[in-house]
Protein backbone atom coordinates (compact mmCIF):
# COMPACT_ATOMS: atom_id res chain seq x y z
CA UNK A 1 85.18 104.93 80.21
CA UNK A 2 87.33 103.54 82.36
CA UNK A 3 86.90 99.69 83.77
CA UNK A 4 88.05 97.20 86.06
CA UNK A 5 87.73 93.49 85.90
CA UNK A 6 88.42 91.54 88.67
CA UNK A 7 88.92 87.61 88.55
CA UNK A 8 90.91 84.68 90.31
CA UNK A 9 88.93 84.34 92.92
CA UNK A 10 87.41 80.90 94.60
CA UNK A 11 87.69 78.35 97.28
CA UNK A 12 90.93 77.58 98.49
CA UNK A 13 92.30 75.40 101.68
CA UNK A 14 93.80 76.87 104.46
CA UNK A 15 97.57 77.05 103.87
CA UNK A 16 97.17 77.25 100.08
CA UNK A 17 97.46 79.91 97.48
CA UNK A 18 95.60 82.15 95.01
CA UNK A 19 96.30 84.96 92.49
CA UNK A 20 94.17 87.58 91.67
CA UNK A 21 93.63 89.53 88.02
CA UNK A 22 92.26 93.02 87.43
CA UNK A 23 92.16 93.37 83.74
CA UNK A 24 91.87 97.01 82.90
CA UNK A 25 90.65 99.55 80.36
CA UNK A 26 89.80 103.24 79.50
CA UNK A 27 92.57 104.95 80.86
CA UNK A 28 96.16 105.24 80.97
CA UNK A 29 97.40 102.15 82.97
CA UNK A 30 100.97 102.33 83.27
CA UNK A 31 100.63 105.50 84.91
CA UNK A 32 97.84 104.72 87.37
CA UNK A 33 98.10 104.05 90.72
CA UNK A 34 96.54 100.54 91.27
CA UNK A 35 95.07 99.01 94.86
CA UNK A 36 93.84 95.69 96.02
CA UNK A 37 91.60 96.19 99.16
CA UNK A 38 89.07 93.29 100.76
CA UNK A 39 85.67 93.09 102.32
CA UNK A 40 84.86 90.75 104.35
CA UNK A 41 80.94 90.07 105.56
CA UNK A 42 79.90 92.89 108.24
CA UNK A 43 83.27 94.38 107.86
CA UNK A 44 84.48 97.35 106.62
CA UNK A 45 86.58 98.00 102.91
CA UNK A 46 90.23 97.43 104.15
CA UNK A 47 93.60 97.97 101.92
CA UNK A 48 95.70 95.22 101.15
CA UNK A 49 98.41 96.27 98.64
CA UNK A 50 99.03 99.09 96.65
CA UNK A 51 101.80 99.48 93.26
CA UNK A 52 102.61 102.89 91.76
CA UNK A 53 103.57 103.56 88.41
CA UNK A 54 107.18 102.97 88.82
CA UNK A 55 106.06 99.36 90.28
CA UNK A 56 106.73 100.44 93.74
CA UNK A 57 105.11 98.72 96.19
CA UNK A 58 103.30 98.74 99.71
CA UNK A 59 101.50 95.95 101.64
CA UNK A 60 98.77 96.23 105.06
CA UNK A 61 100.95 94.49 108.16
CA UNK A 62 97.92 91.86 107.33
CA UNK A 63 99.43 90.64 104.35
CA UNK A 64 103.10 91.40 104.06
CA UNK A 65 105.22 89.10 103.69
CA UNK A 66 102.14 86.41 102.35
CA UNK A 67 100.95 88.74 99.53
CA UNK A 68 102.39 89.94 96.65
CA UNK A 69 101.28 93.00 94.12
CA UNK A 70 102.58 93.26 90.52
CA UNK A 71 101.56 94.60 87.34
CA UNK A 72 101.69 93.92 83.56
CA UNK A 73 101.68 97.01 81.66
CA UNK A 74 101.30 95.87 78.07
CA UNK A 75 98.22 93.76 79.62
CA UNK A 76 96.67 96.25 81.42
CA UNK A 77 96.23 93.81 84.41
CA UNK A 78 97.62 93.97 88.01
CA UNK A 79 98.17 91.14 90.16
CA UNK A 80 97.25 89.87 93.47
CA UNK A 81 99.37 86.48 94.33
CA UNK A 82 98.35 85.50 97.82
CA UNK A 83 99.92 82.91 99.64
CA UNK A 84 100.20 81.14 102.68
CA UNK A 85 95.91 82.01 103.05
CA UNK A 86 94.16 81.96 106.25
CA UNK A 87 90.86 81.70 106.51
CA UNK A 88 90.96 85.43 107.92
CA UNK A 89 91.37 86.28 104.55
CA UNK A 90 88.17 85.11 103.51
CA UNK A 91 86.87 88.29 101.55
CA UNK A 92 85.01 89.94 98.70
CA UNK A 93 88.57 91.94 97.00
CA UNK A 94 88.36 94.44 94.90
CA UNK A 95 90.81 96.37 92.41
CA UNK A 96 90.69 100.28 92.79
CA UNK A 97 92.53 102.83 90.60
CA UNK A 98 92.05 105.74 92.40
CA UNK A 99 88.95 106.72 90.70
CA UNK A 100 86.34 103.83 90.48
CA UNK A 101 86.18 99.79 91.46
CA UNK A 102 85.79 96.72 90.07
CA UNK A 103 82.88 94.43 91.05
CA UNK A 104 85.20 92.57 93.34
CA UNK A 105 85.75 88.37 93.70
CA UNK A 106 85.24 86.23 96.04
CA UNK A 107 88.21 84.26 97.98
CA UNK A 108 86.99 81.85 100.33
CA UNK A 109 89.69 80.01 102.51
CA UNK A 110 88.52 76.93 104.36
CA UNK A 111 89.62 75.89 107.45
């Protein structure tokens, strides 16, 4: 059954950095299709970064250039390394592999 595991999260400064884990398991990782969207309080579920199979990637205009998505195949586990955090990017984010989502965690940047 497939299962995502997302961690990394916490309080953070404005101006400072954080990376993100989604450890994986019950399907085929290295030939999913993993995402890292947000939610932020009364907001909707918004896309952040997405990296195929091949390691391709693509970023939101939010977060390009500040955010970076990568993936360790024999771990299972992709990556979110954020830098450069505003407190905009306060959010609940959560992994997605096309099929199902993790629980999400929580990334609080203070001002």
């Amino acid at each position: 059954q497939p299962h995502l595991v997302e961690s990394g999260g916490g309080l953070v400064q404005s101006g400072g950095s954080q990376r993100l884990s989604c450890q994986t398991s019950g399907f085929t990782f290295s030939r999913a299709v993993m995402s890292w969207y947000r939610q932020a309080p009364g907001e909707q579920r918004e896309w952040v970064a997405t990296i195929g199979s091949a390691g391709n990637t693509l970023y939101a205009d939010l977060v390009k250039g500040r955010f970076t998505i990568s993936r360790d195949n024999a771990k299972n586990t992709v990556y979110l390394q954020m830098n450069s955090l505003k407190p905009d990017d306060t959010a609940v984010y959560l992994c997605h592999n096309e099929i199902i989502w993790g629980q999400g965690t929580q990334v609080t940047v203070l001002a």
